[in-house]
Protein backbone atom coordinates (compact mmCIF):
# COMPACT_ATOMS: atom_id res chain seq x y z
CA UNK A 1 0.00 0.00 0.00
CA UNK A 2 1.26 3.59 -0.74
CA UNK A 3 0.97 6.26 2.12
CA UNK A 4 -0.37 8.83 -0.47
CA UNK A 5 -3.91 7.46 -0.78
CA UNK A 6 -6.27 6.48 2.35
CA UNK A 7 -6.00 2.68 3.15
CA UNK A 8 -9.81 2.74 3.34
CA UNK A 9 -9.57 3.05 -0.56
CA UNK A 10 -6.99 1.09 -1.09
CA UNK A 11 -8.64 -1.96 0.53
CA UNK A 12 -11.57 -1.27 -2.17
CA UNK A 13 -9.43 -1.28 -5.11
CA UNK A 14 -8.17 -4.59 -3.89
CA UNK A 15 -11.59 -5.84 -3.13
CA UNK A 16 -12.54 -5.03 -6.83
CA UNK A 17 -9.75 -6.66 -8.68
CA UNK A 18 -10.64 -9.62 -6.23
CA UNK A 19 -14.52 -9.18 -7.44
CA UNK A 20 -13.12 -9.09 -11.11
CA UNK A 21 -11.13 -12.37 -10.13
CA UNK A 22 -14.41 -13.95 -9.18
CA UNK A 23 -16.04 -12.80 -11.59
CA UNK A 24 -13.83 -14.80 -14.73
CA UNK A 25 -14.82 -17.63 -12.73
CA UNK A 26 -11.82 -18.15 -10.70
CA UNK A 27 -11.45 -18.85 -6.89
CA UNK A 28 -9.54 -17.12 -4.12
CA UNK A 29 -9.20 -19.01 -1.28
CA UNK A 30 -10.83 -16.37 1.86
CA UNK A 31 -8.00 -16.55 3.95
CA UNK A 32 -5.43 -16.20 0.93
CA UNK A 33 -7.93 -13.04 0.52
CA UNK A 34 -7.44 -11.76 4.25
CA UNK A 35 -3.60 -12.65 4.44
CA UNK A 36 -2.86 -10.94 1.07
CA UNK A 37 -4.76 -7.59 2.60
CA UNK A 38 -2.99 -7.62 5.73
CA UNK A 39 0.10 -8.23 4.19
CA UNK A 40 -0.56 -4.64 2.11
CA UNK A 41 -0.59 -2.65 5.50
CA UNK A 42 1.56 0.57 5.73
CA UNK A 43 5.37 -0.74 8.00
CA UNK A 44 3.61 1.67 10.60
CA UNK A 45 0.51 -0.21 10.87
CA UNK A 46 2.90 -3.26 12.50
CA UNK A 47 1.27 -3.66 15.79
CA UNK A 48 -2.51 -3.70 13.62
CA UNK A 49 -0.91 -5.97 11.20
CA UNK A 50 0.00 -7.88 13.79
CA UNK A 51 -2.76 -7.86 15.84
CA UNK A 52 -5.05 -8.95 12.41
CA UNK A 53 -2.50 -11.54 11.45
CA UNK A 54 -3.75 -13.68 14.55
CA UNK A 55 -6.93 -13.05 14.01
CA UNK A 56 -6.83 -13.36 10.25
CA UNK A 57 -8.87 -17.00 10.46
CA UNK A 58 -11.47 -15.44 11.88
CA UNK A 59 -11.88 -12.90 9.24
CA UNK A 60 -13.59 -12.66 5.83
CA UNK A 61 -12.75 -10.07 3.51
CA UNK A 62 -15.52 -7.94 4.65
CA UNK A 63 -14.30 -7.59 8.68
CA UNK A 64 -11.11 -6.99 7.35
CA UNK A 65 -12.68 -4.43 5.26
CA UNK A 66 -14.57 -2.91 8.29
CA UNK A 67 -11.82 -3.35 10.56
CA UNK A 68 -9.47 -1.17 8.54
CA UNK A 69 -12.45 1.55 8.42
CA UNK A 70 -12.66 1.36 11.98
CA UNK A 71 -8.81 1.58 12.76
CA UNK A 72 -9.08 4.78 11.11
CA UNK A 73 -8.20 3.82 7.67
């Protein structure tokens, strides 16, 4: 992710090249989804990224989503 741009939108760019993935016909695997997301997190994020990276089973795509909204992204 890039510090220039809110990671609120970033998140929905990747959720629509994931949706455009789906949409061919192909599969994701969810927690390939939620890793890949995480993963994306700004170096200064590292105790969030942590903190998600345990909980990442947990997660669909969608809490992740709201969960970076809510962490101020």
């Amino acid at each position: 992710m890039v510090d220039s741009k809110l990671v609120v939108k970033q998140v929905e760019d990747l959720q629509e090249i994931i949706h455009e993935i789906l949409a061919e016909g192909m599969k994701i695997n969810g927690s390939f989804q939620v890793a890949s997301l995480i993963e994306k997190l700004p170096t200064n994020w590292k105790d969030i990224k942590s903190y998600l990276k345990h909980k990442r089973k947990e997660m669909s795509m969608g809490e992740s989503h709201c969960k970076a909204s809510d962490l101020g992204g």
